[in-house]
Each structure stands twice: as C-alpha cells, then as structure tokens.
Protein backbone atom coordinates (compact mmCIF):
# COMPACT_ATOMS: atom_id res chain seq x y z
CA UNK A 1 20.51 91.40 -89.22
CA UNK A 2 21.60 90.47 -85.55
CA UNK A 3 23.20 92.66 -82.48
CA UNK A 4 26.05 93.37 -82.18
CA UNK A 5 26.56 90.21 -79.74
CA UNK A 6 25.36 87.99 -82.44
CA UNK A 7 21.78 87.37 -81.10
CA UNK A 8 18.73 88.02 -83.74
CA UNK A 9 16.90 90.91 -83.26
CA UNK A 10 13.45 89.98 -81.22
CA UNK A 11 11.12 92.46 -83.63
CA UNK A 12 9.84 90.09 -87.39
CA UNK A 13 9.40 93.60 -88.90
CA UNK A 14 11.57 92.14 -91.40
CA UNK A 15 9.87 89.00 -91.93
CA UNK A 16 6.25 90.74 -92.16
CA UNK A 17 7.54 93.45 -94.53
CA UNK A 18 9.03 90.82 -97.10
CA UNK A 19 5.90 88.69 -96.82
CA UNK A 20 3.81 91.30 -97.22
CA UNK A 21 5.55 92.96 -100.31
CA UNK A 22 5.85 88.85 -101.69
CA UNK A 23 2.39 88.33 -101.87
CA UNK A 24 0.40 91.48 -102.78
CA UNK A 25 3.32 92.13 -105.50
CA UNK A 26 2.40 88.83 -107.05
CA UNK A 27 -1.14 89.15 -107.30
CA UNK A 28 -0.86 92.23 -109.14
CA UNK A 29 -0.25 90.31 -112.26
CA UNK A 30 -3.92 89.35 -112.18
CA UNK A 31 -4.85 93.25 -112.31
CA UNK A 32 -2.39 93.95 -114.82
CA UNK A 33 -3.25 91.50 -117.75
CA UNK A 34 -6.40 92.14 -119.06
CA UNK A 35 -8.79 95.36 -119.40
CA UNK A 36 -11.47 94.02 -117.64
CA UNK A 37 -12.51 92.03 -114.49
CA UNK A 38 -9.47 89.74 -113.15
CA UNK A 39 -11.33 86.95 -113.89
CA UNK A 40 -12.79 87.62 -117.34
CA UNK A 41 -9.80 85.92 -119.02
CA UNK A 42 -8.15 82.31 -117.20
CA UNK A 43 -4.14 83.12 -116.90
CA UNK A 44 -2.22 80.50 -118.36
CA UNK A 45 -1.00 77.43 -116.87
CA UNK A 46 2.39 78.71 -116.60
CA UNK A 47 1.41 82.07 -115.21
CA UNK A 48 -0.52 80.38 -112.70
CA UNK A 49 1.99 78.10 -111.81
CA UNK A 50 4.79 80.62 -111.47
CA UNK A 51 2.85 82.92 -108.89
CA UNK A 52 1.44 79.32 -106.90
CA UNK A 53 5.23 78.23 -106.73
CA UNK A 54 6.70 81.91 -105.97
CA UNK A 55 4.05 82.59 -103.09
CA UNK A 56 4.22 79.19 -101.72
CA UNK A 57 8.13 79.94 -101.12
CA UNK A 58 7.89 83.16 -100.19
CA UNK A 59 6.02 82.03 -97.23
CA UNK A 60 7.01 79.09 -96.57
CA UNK A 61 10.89 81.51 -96.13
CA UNK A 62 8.79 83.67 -94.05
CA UNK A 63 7.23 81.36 -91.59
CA UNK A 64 10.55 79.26 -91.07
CA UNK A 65 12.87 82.29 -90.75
CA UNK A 66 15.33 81.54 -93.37
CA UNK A 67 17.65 84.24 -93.08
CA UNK A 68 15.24 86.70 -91.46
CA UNK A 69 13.22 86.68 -88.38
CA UNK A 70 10.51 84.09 -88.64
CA UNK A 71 6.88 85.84 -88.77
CA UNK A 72 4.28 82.91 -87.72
CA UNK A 73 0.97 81.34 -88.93
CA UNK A 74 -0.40 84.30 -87.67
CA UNK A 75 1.17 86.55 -89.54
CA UNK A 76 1.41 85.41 -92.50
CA UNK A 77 -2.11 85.07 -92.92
CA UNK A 78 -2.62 88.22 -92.06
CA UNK A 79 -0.07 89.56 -95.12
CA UNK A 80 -2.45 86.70 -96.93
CA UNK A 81 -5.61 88.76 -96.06
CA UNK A 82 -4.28 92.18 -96.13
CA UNK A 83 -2.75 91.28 -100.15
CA UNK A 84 -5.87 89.36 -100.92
CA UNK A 85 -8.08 92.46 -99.68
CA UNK A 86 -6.27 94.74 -101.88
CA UNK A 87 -6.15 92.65 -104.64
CA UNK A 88 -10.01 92.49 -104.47
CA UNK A 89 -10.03 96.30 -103.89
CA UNK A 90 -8.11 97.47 -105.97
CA UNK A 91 -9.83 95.23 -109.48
CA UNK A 92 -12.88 97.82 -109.57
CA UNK A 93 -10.88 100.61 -108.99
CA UNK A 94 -9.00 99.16 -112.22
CA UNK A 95 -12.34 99.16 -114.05
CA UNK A 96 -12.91 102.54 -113.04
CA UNK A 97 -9.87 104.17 -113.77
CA UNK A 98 -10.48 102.71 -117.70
CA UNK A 99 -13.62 103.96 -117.87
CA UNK A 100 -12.63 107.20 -116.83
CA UNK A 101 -9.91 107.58 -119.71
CA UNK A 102 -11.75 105.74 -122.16
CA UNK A 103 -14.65 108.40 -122.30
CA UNK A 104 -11.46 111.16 -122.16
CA UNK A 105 -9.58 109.49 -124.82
CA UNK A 106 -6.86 108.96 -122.93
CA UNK A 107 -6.53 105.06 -122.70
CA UNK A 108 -4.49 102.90 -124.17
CA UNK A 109 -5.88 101.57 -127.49
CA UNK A 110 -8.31 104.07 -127.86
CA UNK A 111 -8.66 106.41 -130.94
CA UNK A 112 -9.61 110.27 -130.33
CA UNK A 113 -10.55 112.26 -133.45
C-alpha cells in the first residue's frame, strides 16, 4: 500500500499483523492433532518440516519487507513470543475443554447411553 505520491506508508501495522497471524496460525496444528498434551504424540517429519519451512518464510518476508512494510528483529520476536505464549496457553485449555465434554458426552468419539 503506498500514498498517493508513491512513498510507503511509515506505520508496519501491516507487516506485524501478517507476522503475527503467520506464526500463531501455524502452531495451531500442534493443538489440533491429538486429544491430549501437544507433545504426547511426535508430528511427523513432514508436518514438522512444512510449519519449520512456512514460518521461517513468513518471517524472513516480514523482516525484509517484501511487499509490505518491513517489521524488525524486534518485532518479529515479539509476534514469536506473543504466538508461542498462546500456543502454550491455550494446550491446557484444550485439555480442559475435553474433559469437560467427555464427562457430558458431548465429545467427539465418545459413546452416551
């Protein structure tokens, strides 16, 4: 996005948004696969891979600025620690929510009489 004399617009809202969304989105897939803790089952090799090469990109587009607004070391760790903090928060509340519906019935895989 630039002005309307060409330059680049001096806010990286752009550039933290899209590194932000990038990374947490990714890690997600951790959550997602399995029941229990994130780590109770090793992802594959390919899974593993994918999300390495994806989130390596992702940033390395957000800290040079290719076609956005480039964001900075500093920033992108911080969309690092902010995705890696959710992903860490969010795990138990994972665990809880299956426990919850598991003693209602209500989960996936689960048999009520």
């Amino acid at each position: 996005m630039r002005h309307s004399d060409g330059r680049r617009p001096k806010s990286g809202l752009c550039g933290r948004q899209g590194a932000a969304t990038r990374t947490g989105g990714h890690l997600t897939v951790f959550l997602a696969r399995t029941r229990g803790p994130f780590w109770s089952y090793r992802p594959s090799w390919i899974l593993l891979t994918a999300v390495i090469g994806t989130q390596t990109l992702a940033t390395a587009i957000a800290l040079t600025g290719f076609l956005m607004q480039p964001i900075g070391w500093n920033l992108a760790g911080l969309a690092w620690g902010w995705a890696f903090t959710e992903f860490l928060l969010l795990d138990p509340l994972k665990l809880l929510a299956y426990r919850v519906l598991e003693r209602h019935g209500k989960a996936a895989g689960t048999v009520s009489a």
